[in-house]
C-alpha atoms as a PDB file:
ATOM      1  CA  UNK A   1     100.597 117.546  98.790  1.00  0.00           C
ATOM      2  CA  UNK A   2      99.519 114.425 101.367  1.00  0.00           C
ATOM      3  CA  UNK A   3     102.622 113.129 100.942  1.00  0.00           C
ATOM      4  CA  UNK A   4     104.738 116.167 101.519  1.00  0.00           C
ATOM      5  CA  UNK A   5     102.398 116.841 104.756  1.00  0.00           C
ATOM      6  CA  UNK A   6     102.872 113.225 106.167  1.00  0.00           C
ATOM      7  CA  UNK A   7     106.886 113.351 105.632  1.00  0.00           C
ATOM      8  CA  UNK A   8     106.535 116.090 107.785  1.00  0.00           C
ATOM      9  CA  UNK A   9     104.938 115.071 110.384  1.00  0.00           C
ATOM     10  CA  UNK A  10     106.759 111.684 110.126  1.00  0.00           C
ATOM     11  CA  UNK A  11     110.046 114.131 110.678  1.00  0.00           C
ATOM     12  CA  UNK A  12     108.397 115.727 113.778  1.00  0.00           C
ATOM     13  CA  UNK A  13     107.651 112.564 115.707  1.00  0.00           C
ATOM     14  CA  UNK A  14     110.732 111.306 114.706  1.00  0.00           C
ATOM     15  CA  UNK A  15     112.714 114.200 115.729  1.00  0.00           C
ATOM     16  CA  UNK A  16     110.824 113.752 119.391  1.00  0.00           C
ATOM     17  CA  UNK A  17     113.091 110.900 120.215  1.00  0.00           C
ATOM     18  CA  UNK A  18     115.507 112.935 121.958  1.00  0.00           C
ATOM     19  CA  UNK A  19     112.836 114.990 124.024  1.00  0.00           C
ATOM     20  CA  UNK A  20     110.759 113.532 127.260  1.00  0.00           C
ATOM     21  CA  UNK A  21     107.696 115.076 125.045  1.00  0.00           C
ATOM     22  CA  UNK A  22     108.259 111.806 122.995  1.00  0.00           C
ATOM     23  CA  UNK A  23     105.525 109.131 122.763  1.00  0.00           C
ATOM     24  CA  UNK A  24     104.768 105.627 121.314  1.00  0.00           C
ATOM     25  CA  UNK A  25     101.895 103.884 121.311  1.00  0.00           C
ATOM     26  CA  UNK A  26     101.673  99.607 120.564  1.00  0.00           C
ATOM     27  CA  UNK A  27      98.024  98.109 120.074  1.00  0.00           C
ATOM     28  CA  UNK A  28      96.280  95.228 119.261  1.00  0.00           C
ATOM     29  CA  UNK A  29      92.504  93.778 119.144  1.00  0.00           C
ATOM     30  CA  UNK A  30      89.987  92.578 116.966  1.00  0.00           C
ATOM     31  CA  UNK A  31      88.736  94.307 113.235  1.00  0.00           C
ATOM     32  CA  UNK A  32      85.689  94.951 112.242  1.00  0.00           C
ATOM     33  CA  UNK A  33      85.176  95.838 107.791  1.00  0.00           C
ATOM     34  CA  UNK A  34      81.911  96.908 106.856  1.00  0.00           C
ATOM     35  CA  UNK A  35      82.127  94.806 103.522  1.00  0.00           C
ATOM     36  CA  UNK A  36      78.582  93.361 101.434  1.00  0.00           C
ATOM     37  CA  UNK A  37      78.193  90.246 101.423  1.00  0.00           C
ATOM     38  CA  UNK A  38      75.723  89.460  99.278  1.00  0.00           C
ATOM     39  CA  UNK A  39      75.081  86.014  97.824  1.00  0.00           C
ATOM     40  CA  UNK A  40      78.283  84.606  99.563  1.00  0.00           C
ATOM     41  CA  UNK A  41      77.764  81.698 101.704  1.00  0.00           C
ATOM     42  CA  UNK A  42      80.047  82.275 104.460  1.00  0.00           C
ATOM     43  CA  UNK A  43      81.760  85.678 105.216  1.00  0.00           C
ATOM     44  CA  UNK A  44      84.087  86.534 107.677  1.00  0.00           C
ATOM     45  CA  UNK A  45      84.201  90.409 108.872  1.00  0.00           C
ATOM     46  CA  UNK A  46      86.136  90.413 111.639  1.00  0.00           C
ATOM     47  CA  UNK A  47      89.783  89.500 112.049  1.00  0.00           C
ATOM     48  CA  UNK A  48      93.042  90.970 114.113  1.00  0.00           C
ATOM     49  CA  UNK A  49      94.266  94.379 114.125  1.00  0.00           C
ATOM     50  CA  UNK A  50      97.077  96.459 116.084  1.00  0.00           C
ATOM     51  CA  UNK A  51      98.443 100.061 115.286  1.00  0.00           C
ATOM     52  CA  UNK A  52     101.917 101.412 116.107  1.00  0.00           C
ATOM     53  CA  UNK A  53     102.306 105.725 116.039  1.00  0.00           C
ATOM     54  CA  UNK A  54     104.769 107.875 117.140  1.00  0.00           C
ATOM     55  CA  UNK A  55     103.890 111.118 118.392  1.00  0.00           C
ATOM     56  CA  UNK A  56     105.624 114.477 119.959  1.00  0.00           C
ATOM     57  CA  UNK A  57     103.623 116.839 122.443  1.00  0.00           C
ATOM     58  CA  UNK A  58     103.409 120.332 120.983  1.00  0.00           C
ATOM     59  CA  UNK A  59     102.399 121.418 124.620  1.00  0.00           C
ATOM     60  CA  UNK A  60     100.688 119.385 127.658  1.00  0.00           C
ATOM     61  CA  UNK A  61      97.563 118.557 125.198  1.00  0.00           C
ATOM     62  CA  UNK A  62      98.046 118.798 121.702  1.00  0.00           C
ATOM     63  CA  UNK A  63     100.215 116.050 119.852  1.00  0.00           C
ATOM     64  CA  UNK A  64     101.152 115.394 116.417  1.00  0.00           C
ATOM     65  CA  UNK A  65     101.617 112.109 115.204  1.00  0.00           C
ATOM     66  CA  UNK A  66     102.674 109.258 112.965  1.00  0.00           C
ATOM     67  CA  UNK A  67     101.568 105.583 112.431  1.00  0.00           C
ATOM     68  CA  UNK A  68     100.593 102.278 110.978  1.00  0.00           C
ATOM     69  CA  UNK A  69      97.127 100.473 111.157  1.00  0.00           C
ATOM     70  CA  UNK A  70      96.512  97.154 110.305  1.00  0.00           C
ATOM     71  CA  UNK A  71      92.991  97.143 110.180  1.00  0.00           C
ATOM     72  CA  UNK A  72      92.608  93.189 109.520  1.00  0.00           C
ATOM     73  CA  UNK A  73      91.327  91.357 106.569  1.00  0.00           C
ATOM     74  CA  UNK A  74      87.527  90.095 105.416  1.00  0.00           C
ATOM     75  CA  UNK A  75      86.903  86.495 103.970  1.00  0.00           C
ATOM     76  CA  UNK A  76      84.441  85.531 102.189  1.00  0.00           C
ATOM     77  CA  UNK A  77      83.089  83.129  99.365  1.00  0.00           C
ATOM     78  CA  UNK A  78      82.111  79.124  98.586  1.00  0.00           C
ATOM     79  CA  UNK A  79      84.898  77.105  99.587  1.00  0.00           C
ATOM     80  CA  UNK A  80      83.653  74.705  95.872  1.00  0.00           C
ATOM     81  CA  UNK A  81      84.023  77.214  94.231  1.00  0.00           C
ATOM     82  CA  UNK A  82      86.054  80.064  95.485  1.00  0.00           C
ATOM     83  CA  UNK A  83      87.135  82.356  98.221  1.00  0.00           C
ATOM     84  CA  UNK A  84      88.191  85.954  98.236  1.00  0.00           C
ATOM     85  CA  UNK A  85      89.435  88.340 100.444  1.00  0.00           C
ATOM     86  CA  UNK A  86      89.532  92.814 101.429  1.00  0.00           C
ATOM     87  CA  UNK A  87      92.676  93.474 103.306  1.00  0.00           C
ATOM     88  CA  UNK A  88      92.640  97.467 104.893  1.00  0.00           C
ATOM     89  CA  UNK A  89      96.064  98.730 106.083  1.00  0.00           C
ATOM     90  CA  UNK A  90      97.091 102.167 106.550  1.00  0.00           C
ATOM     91  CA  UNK A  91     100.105 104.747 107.194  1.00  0.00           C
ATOM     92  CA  UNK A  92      99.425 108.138 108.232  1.00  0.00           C
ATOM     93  CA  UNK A  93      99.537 111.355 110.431  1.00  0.00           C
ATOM     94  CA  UNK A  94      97.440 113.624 112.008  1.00  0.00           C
ATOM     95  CA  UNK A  95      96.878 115.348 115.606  1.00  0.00           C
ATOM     96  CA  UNK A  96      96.111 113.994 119.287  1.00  0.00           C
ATOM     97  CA  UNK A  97      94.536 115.755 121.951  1.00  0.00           C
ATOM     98  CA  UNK A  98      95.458 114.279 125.386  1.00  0.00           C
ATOM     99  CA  UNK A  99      93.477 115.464 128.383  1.00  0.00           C
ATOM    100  CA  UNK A 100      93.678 114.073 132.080  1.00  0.00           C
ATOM    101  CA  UNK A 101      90.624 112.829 133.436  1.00  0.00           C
ATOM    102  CA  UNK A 102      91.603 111.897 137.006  1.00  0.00           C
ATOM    103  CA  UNK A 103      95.036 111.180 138.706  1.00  0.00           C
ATOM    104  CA  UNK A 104      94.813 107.708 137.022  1.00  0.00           C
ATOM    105  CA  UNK A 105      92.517 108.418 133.909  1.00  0.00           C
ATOM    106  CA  UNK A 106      93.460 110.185 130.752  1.00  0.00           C
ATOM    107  CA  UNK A 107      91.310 110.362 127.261  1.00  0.00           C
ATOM    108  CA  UNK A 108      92.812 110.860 123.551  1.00  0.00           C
ATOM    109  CA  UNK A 109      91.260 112.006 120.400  1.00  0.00           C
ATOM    110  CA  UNK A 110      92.994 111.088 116.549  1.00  0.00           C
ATOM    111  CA  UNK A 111      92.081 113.077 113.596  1.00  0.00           C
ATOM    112  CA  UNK A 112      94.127 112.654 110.663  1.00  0.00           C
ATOM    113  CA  UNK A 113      95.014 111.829 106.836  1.00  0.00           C
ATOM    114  CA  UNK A 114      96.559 108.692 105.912  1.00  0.00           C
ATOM    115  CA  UNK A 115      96.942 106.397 102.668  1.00  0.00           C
ATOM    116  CA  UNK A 116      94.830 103.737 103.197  1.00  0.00           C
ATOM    117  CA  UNK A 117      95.558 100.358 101.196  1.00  0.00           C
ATOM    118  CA  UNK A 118      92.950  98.203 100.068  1.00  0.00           C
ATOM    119  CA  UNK A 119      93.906  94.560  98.638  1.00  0.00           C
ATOM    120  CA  UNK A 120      91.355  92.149  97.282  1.00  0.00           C
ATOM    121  CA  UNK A 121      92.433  88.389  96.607  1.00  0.00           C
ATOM    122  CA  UNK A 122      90.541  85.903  95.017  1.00  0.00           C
ATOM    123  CA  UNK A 123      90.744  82.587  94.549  1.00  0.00           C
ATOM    124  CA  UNK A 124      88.572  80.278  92.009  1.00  0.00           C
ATOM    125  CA  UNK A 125      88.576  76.476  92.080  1.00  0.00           C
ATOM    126  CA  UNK A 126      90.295  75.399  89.210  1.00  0.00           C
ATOM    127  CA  UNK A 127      91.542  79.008  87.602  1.00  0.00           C
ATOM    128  CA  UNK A 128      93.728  80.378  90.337  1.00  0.00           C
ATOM    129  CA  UNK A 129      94.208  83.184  91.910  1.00  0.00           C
ATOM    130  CA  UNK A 130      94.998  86.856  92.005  1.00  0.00           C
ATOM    131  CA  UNK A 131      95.145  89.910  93.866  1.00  0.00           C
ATOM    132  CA  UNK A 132      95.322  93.871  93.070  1.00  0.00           C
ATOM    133  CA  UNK A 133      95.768  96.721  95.540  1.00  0.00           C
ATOM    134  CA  UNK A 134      94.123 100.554  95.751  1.00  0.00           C
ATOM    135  CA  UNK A 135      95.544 103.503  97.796  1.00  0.00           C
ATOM    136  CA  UNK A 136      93.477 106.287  98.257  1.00  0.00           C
ATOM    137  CA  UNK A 137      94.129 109.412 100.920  1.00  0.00           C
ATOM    138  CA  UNK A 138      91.475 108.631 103.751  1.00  0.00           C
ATOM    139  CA  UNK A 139      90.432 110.883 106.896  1.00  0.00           C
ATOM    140  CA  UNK A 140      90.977 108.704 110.011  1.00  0.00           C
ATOM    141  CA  UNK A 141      89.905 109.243 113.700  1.00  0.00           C
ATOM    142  CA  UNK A 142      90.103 107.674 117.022  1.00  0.00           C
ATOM    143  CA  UNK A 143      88.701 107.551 120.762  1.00  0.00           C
ATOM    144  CA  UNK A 144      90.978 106.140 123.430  1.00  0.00           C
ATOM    145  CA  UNK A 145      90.598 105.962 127.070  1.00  0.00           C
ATOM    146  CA  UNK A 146      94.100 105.034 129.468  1.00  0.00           C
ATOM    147  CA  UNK A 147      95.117 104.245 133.296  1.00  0.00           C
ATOM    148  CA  UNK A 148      98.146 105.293 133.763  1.00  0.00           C
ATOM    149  CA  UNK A 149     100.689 102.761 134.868  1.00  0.00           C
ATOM    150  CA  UNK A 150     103.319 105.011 135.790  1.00  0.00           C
ATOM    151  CA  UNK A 151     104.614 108.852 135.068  1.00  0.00           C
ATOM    152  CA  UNK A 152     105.522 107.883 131.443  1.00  0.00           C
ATOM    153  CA  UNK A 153     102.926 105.045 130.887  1.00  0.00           C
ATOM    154  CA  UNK A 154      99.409 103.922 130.641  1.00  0.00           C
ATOM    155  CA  UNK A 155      97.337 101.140 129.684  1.00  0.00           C
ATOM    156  CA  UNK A 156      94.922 101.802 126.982  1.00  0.00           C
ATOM    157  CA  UNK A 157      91.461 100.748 125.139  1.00  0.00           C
ATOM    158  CA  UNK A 158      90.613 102.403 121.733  1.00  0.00           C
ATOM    159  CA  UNK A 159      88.483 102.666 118.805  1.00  0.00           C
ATOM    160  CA  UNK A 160      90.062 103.615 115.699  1.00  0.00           C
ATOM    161  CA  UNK A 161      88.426 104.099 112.514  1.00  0.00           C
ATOM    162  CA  UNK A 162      88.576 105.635 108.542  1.00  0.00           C
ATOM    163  CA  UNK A 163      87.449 103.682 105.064  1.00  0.00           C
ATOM    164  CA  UNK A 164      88.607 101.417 102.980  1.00  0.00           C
ATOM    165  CA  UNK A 165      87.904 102.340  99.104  1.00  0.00           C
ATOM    166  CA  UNK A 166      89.160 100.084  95.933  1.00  0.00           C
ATOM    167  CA  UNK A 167      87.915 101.282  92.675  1.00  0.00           C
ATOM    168  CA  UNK A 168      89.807 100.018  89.819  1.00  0.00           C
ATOM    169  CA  UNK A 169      89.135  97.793  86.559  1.00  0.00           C
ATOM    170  CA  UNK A 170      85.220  98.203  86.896  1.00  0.00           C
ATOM    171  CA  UNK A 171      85.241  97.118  90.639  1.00  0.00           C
ATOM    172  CA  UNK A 172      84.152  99.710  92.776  1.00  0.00           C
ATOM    173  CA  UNK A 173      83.985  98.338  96.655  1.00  0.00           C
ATOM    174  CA  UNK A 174      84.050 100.547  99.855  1.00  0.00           C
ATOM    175  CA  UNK A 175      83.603 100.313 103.425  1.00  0.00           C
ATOM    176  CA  UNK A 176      84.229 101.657 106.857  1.00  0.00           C
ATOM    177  CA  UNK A 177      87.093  99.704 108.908  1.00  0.00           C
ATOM    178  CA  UNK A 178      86.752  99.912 112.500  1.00  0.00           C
ATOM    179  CA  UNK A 179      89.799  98.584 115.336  1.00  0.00           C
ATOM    180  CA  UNK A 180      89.180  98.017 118.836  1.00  0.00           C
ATOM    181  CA  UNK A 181      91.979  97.384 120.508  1.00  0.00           C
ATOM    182  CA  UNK A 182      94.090  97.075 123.720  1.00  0.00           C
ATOM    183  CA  UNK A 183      97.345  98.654 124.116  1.00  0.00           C
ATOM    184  CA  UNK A 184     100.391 100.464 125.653  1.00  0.00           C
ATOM    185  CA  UNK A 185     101.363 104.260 125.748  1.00  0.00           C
ATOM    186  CA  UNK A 186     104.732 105.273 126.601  1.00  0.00           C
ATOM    187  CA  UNK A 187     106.467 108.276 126.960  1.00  0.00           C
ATOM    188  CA  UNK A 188     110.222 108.437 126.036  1.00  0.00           C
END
């Protein structure tokens, strides 16, 4: 059923290319995975991330919408004896609700579904490597604040969250993943 819902949606925003109700939105800024690292001499939580969504206005408010987050990657380990890694990435769709705050200022809420892709890597010191992958349906949500440039654009700060969750061959590792970023919205 999630994947019937986000072809839909996917269709809508698409479909809003050929209407001024039409929207993109290009991000980037810094991760943040809430990952354990326990008994791991160095460990890295923190890395780039930047989302791209499409999205079509339903009426001067409500939006649905469409998009990618890369939500970064977490290192961590003993460089003598190994490193590993938690990569979060996810596709998905949901709703926006845009409201004006001022002539210049305008706020956005996300709430959606996506599938959310968790990769772990590993690497040991004289065994190699490897790597697996776990995609689970994950709410998402997001907070975004914009001046607008123009009409049809703004400049943007957000916060953009949802989970991370790999549980496969007797590993069971979650966490929340959390984007800040800066970006550009821009009506088409």
């Amino acid at each position: 059923m999630s994947k019937k819902l986000l072809v839909g949606l996917a269709a809508l925003a698409f479909a809003a290319g050929a209407s001024a109700q039409g929207y993109g939105v290009i991000s980037a800024g810094v991760s943040k995975l809430s990952v354990d690292c326990a008994g791991a001499p160095t460990c890295d939580k923190s890395d780039t991330a930047f989302k791209l969504l499409g999205g079509y206005m339903l009426n001067p408010n409500l939006a649905v919408e469409v998009g990618y987050f890369d939500f970064g990657k977490a290192k961590l380990g003993d460089p003598t004896i190994g490193t590993g890694s938690i990569t979060v990435s996810a596709f998905g769709g949901g709703v926006a609700w845009h409201q004006d705050l001022s002539q210049d200022w305008n706020f956005v809420a996300r709430l959606g579904l996506a599938q959310v892709k968790t990769k772990l890597s590993a690497t040991l010191i004289g065994v190699g490597s490897g790597s697996d992958s776990d995609n689970k349906v994950q709410a998402y949500a997001g907070l975004g604040v914009g001046y607008k440039l123009s009409k049809t654009m703004s400049l943007d700060l957000a916060w953009d969250t949802s989970r991370g969750k790999y549980s496969k061959n007797g590993i069971s590792e979650s966490g929340t993943v959390n984007a800040y970023s800066v970006g550009l919205t821009f009506g088409f």
